[in-house]
Protein backbone atom coordinates (compact mmCIF):
# COMPACT_ATOMS: atom_id res chain seq x y z
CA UNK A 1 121.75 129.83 61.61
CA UNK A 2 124.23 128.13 59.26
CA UNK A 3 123.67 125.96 57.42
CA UNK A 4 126.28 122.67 56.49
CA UNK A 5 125.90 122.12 52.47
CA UNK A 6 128.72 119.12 52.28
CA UNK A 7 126.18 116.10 53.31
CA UNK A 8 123.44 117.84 50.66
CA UNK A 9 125.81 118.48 48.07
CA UNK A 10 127.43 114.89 48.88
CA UNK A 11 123.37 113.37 48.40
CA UNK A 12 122.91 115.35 45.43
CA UNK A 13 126.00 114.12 43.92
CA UNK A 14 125.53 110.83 44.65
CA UNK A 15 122.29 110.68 43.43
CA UNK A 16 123.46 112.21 39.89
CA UNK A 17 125.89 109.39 39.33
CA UNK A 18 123.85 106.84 40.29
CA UNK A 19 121.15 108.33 37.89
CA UNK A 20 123.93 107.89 34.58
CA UNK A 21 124.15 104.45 34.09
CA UNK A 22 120.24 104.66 33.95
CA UNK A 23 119.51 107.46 31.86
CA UNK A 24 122.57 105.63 29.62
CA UNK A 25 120.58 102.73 29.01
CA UNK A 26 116.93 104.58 27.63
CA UNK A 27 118.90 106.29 25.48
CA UNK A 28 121.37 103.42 23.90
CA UNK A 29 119.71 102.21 20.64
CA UNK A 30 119.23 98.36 20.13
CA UNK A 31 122.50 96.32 18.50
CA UNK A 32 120.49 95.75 15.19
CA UNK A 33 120.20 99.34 15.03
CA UNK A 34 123.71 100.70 15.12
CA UNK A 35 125.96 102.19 12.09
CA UNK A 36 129.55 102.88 13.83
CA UNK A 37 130.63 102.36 10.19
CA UNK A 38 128.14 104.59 8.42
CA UNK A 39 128.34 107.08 11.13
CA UNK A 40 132.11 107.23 10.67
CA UNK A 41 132.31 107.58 7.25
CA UNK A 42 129.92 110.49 7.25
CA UNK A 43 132.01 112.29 9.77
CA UNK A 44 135.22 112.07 7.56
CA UNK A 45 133.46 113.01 4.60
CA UNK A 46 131.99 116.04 6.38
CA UNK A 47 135.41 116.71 6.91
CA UNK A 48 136.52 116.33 3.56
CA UNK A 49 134.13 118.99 2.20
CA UNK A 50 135.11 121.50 5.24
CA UNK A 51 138.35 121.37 4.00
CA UNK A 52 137.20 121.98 0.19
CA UNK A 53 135.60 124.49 1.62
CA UNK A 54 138.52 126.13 3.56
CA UNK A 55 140.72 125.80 0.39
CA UNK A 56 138.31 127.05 -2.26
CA UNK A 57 138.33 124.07 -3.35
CA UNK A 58 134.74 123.94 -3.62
CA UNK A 59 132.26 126.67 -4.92
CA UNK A 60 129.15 127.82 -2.74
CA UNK A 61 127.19 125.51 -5.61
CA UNK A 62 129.34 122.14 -5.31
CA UNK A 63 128.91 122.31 -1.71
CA UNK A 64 125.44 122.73 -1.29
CA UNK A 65 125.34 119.94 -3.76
CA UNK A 66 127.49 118.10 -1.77
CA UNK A 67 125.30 118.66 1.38
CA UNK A 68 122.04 117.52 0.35
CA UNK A 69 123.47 114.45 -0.67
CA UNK A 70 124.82 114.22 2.95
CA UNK A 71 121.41 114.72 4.02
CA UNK A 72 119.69 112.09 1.84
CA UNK A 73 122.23 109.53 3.46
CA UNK A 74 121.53 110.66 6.71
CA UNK A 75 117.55 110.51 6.08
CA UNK A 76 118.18 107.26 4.53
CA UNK A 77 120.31 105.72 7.70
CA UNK A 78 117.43 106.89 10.04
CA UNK A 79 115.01 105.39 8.01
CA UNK A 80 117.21 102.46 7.64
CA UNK A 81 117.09 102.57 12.08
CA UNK A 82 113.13 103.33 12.08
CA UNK A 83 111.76 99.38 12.01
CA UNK A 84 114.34 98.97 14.71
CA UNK A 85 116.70 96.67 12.88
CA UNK A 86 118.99 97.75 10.27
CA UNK A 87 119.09 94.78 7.43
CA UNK A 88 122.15 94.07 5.19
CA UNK A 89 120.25 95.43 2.14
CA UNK A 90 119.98 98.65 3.93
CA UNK A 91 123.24 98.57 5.20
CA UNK A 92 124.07 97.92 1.50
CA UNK A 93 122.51 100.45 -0.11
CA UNK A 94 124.03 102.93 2.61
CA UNK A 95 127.03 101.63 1.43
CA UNK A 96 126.68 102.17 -2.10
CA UNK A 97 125.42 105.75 -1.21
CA UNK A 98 128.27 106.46 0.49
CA UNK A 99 130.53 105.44 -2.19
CA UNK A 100 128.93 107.44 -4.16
CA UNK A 101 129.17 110.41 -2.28
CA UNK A 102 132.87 110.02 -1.85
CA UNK A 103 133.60 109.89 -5.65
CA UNK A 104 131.20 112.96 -6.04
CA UNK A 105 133.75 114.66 -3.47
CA UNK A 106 136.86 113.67 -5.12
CA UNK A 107 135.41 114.90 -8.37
CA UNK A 108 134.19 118.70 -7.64
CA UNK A 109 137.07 119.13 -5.66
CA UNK A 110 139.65 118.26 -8.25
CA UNK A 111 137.90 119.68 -11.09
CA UNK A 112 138.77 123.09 -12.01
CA UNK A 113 136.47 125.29 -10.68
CA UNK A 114 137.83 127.38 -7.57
CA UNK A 115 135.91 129.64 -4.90
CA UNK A 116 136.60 133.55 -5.90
């Protein structure tokens, strides 16, 4: 006996989409909770120390440096999201870390150490 899999595969389908825009919502975090800005400026600065990375730019030393300070902002934004609201003093101080973070980039990758 055959059997017809387009009206299963048709249920199944159907069934998946309509189970998105559900499983969507658990998982978006409350507006006083989000850091587009923080977020984005830890992407490009990730970024920024690949590429110090890629052009020797950076020894094995300045980057691990580099990425534990990373880290600390990133413990620091999720601790910062924990209470469920993120204030202007944290976004602040995430700020200022950031800042931070970027001049500590610029510096070790224009002083005049090189990778060997």
């Amino acid at each position: 006996m055959k059997i017809n899999w387009k009206p299963w595969l048709t249920a199944i389908s159907l069934l998946g989409v309509l189970a998105i825009p559900t499983a969507a919502q658990n998982v978006a975090p409350a507006s006083g909770t989000r850091t587009p800005v923080v977020r984005n400026r830890q992407i490009r600065q990730q970024q920024r120390i690949k590429q110090g990375v890629r052009s020797g730019e950076l020894t094995p030393a300045e980057t691990r440096r580099l990425e534990r300070e990373q880290g600390r902002i990133q413990a620091d934004k999720l601790n910062a999201k924990a209470d469920g609201t993120v204030t202007p003093q944290e976004r602040a101080r995430l700020q200022r870390e950031q800042n931070r973070a970027s001049r500590d980039i610029y510096r070790l990758k224009h002083n005049q150490r090189t990778r060997k």
